[in-house]
N, C-alpha and C. Protein backbone atom coordinates (compact mmCIF):
# COMPACT_ATOMS: atom_id res chain seq x y z
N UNK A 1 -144.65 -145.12 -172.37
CA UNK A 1 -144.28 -144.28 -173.48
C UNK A 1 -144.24 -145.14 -174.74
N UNK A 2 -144.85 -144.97 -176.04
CA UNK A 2 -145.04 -145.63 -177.05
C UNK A 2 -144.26 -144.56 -177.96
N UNK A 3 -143.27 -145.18 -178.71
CA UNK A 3 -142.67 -144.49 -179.75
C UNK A 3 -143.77 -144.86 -181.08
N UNK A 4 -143.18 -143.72 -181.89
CA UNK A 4 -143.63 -143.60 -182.91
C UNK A 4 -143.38 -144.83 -183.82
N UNK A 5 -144.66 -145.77 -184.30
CA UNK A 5 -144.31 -146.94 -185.09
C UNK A 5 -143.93 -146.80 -186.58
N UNK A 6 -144.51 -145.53 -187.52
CA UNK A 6 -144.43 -145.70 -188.71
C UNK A 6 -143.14 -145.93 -189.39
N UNK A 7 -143.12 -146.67 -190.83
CA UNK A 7 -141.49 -146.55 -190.84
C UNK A 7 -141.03 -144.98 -191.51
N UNK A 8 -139.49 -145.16 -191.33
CA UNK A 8 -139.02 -143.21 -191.86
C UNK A 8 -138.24 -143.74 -192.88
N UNK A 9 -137.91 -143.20 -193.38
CA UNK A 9 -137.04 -143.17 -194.79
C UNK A 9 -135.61 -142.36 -194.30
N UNK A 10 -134.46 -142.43 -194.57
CA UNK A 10 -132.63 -141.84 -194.84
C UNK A 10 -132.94 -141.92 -195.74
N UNK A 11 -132.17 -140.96 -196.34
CA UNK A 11 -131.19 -140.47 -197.65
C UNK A 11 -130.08 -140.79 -197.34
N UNK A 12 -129.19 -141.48 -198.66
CA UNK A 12 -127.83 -141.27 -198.41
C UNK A 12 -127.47 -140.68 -199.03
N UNK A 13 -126.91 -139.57 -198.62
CA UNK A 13 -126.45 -137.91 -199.33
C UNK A 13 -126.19 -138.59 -200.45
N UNK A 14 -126.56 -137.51 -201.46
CA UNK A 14 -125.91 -137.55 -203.10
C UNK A 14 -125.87 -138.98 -203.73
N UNK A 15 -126.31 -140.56 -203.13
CA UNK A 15 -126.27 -141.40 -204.18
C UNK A 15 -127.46 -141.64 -204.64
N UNK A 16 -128.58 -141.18 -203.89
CA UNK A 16 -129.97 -141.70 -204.36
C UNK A 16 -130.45 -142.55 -204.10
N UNK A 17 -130.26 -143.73 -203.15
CA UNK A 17 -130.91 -144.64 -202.18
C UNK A 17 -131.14 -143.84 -201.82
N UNK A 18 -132.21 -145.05 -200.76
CA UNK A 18 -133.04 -145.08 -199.61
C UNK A 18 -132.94 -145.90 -199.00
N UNK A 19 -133.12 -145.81 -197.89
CA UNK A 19 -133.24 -147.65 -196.83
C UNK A 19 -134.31 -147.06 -195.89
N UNK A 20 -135.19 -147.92 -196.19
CA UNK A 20 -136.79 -147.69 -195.45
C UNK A 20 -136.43 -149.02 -194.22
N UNK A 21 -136.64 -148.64 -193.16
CA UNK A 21 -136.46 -149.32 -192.19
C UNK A 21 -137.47 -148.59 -190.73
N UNK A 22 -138.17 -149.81 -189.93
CA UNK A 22 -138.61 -149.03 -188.83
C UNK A 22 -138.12 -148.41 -187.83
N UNK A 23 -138.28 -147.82 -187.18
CA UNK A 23 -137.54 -147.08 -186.01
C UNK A 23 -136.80 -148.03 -185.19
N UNK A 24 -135.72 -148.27 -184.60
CA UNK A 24 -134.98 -148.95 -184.05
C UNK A 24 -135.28 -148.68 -182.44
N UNK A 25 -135.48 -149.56 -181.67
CA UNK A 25 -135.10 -149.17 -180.04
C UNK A 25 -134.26 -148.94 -179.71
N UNK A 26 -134.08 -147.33 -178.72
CA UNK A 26 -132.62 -146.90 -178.44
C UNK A 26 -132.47 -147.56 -177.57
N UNK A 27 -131.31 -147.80 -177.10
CA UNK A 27 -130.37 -148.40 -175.74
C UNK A 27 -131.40 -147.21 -174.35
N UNK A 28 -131.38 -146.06 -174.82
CA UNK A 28 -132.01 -145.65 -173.28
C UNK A 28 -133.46 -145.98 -173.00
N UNK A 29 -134.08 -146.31 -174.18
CA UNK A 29 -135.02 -146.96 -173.92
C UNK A 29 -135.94 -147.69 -173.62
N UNK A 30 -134.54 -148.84 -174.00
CA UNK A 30 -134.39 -149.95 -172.78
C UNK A 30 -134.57 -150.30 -170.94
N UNK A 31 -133.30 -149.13 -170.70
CA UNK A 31 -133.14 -148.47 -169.42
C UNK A 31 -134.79 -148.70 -168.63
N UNK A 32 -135.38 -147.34 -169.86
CA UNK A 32 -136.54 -146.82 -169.00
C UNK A 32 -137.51 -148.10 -168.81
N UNK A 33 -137.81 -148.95 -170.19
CA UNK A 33 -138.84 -149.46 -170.34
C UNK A 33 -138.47 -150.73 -169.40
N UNK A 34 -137.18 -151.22 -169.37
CA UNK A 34 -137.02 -152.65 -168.38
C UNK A 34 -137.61 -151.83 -166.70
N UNK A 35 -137.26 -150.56 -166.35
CA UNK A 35 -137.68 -149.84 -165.15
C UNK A 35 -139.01 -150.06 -165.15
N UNK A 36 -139.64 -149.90 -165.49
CA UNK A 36 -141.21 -149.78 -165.85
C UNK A 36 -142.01 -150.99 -166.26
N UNK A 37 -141.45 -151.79 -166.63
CA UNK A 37 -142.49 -152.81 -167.04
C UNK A 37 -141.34 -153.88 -166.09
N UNK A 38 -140.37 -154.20 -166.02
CA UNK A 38 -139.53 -155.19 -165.46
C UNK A 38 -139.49 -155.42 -163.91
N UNK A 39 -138.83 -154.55 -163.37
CA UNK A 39 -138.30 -153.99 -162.23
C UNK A 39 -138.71 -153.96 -161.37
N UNK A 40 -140.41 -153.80 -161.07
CA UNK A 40 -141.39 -154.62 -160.17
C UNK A 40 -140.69 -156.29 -159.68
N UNK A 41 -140.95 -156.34 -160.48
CA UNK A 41 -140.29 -158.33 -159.94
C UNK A 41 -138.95 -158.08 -160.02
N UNK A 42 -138.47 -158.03 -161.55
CA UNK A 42 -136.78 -158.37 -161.21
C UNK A 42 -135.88 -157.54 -160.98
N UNK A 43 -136.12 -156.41 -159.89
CA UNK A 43 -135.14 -155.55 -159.38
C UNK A 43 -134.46 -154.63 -160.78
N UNK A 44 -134.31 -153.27 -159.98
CA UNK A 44 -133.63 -152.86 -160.60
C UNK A 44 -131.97 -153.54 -161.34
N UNK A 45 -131.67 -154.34 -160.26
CA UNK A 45 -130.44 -155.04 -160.42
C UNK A 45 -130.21 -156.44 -161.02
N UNK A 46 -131.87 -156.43 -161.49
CA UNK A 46 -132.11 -157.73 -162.03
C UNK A 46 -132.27 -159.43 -161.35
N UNK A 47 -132.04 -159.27 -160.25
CA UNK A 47 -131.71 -160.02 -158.96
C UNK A 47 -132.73 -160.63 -158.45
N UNK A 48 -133.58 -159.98 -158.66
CA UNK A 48 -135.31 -160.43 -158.62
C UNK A 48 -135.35 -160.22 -156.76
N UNK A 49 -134.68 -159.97 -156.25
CA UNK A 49 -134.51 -159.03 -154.54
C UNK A 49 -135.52 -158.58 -154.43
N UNK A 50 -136.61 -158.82 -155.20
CA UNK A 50 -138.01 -157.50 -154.61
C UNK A 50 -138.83 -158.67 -153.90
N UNK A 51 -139.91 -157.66 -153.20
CA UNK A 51 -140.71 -158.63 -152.19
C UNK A 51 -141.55 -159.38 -153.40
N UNK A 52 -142.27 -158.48 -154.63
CA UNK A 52 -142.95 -159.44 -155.32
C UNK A 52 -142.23 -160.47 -156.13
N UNK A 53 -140.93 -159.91 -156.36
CA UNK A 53 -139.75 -161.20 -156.89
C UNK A 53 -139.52 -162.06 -156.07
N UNK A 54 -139.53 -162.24 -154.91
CA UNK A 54 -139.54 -163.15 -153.89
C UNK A 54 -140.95 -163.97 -153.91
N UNK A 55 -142.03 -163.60 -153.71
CA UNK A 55 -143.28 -164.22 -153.63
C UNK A 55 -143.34 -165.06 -154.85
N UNK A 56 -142.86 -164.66 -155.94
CA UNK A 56 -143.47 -164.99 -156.91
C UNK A 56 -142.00 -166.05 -157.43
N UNK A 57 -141.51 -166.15 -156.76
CA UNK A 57 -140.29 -166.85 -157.13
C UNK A 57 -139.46 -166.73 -158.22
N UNK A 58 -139.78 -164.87 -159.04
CA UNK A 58 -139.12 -164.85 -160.12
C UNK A 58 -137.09 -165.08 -160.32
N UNK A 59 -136.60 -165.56 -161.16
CA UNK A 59 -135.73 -166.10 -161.72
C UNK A 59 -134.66 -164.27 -162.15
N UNK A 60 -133.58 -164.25 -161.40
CA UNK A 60 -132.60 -163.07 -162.07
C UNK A 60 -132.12 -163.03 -162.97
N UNK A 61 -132.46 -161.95 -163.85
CA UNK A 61 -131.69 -161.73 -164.85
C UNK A 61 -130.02 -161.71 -165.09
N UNK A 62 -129.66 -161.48 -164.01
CA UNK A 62 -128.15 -161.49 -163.71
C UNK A 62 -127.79 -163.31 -164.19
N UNK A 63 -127.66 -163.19 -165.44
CA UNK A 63 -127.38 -164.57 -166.09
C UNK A 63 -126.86 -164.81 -167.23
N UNK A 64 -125.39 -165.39 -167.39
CA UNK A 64 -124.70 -165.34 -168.41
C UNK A 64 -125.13 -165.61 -169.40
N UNK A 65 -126.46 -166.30 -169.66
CA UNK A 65 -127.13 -166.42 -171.31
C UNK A 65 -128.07 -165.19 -171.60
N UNK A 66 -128.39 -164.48 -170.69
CA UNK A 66 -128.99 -163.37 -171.26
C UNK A 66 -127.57 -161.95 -171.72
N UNK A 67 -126.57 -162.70 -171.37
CA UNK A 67 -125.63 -161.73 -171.36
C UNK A 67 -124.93 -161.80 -173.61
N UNK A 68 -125.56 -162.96 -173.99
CA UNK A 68 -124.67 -163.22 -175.33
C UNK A 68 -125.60 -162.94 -176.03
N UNK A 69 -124.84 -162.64 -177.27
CA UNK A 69 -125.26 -161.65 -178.20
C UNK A 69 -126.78 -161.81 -178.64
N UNK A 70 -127.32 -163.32 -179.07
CA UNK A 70 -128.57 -163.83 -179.22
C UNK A 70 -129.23 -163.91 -178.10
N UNK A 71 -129.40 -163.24 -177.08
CA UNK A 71 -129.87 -162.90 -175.91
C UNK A 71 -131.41 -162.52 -176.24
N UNK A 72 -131.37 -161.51 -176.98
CA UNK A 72 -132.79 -160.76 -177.53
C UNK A 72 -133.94 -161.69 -177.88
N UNK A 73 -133.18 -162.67 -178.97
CA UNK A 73 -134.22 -163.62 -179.44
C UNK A 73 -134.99 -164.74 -178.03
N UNK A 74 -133.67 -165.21 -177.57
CA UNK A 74 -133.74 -165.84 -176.43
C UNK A 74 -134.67 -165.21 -174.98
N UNK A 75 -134.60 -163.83 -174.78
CA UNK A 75 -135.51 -163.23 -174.32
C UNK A 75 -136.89 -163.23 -174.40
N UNK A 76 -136.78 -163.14 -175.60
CA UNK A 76 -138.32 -162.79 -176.44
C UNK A 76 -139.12 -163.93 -176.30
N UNK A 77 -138.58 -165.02 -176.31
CA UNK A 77 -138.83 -166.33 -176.40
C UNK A 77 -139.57 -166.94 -174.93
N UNK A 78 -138.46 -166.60 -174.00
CA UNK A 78 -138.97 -166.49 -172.49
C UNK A 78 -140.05 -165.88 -172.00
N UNK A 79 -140.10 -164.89 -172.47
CA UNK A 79 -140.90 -163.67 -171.92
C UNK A 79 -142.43 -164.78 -172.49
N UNK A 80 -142.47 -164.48 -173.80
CA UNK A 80 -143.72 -165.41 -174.62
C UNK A 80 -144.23 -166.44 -173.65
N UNK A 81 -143.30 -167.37 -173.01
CA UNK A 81 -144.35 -168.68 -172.84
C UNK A 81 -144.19 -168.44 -171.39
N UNK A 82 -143.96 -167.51 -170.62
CA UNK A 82 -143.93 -167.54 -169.31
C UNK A 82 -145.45 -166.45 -168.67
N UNK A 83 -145.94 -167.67 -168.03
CA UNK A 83 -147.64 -167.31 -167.92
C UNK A 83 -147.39 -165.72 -166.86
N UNK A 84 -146.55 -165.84 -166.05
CA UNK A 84 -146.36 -165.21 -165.03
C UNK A 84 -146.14 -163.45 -165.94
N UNK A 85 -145.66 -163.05 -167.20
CA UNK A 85 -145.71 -162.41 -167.98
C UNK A 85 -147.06 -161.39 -168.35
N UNK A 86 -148.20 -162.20 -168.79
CA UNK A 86 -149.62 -162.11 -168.96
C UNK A 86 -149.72 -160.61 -169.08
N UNK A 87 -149.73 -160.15 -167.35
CA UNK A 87 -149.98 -158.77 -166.85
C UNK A 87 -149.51 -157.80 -168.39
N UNK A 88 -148.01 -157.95 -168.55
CA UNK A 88 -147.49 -157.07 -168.85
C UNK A 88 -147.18 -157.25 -170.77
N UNK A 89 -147.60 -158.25 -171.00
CA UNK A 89 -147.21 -158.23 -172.16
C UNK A 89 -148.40 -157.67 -173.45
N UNK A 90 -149.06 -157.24 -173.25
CA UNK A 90 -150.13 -155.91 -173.54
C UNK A 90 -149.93 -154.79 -173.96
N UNK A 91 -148.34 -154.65 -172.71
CA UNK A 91 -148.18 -153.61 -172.72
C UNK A 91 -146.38 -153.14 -173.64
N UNK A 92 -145.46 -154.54 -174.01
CA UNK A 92 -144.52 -154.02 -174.47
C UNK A 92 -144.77 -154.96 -176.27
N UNK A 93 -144.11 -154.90 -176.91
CA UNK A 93 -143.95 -154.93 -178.19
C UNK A 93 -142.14 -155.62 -178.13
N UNK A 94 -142.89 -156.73 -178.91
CA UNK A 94 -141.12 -157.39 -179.23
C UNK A 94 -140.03 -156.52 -179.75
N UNK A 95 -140.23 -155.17 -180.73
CA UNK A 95 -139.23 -154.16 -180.32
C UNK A 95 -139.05 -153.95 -178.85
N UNK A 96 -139.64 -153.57 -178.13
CA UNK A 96 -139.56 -153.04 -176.72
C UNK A 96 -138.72 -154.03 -176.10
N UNK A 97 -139.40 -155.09 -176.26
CA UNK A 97 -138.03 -156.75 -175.43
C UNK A 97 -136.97 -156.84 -176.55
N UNK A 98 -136.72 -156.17 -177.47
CA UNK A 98 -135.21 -156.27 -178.00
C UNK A 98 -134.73 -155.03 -177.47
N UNK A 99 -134.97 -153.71 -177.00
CA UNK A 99 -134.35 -152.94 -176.43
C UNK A 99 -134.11 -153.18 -174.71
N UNK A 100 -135.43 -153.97 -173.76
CA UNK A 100 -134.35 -154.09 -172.82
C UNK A 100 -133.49 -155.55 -172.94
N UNK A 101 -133.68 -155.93 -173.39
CA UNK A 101 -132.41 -156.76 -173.97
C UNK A 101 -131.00 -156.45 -173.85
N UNK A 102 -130.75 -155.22 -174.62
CA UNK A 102 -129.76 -154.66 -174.24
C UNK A 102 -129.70 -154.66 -173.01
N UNK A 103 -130.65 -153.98 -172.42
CA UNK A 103 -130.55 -153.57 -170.73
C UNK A 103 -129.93 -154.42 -170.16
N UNK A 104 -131.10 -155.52 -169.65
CA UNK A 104 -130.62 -156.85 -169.38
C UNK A 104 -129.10 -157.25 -169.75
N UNK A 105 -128.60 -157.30 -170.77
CA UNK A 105 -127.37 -157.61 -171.27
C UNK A 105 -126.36 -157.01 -170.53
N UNK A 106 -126.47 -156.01 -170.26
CA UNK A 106 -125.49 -155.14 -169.45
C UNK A 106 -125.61 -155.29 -168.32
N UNK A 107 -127.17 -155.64 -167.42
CA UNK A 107 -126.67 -156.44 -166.09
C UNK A 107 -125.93 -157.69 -166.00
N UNK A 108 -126.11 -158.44 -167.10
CA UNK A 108 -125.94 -159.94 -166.77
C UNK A 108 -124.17 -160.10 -167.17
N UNK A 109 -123.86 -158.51 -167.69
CA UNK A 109 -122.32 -158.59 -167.90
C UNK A 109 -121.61 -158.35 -166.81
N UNK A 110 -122.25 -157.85 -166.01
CA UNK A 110 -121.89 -157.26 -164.60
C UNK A 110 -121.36 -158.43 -163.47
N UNK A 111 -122.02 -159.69 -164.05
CA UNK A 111 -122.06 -160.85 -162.67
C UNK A 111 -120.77 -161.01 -162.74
């Protein structure tokens, strides 16, 4: 699912700004998109428990540095130089890895 990229414009009632900003990634979007592009390897639970997370010796997200606040950047960063990635990174947009970010974040609060 590809959200809409263009940017939108707010009003702020009655003063006459604007704040032009792009669409933000929702938190459920996260959800879906870490399901879908993630979750193959690193488990729904982040745990990397799957048979191809096992083969492939991927690394769990269930990890207190993906859990702090600069997590996203730190994500983004990972995701980039990790060859094992390749497949899938075609397919999400560094918005997309700052929304499951969140995701992620909320497993790795869980440990």
């Amino acid at each position: 699912m590809r959200r809409f990229k263009a940017p939108w414009m707010v009003s702020l009632a009655g003063s006459g700004l604007f704040l032009l900003a792009s669409m933000p990634a929702l938190a459920a979007d996260g959800t879906a998109l870490y399901e879908t592009s993630c979750a193959k390897c690193h488990g729904s639970d982040g745990l990397a428990g799957t048979p191809v997370g096992k083969a492939m010796k991927v690394p769990s997200l269930v990890d207190p540095r993906w859990a702090a606040d600069d997590s996203a950047d730190a994500l983004i960063a990972a995701f980039h130089e990790n060859a094992k990635h390749k497949p899938v990174a075609s397919k999400v947009t560094d918005d997309d890895l700052r929304a499951i970010a969140v995701h992620i974040r909320t497993l790795a609060s869980k440990k």
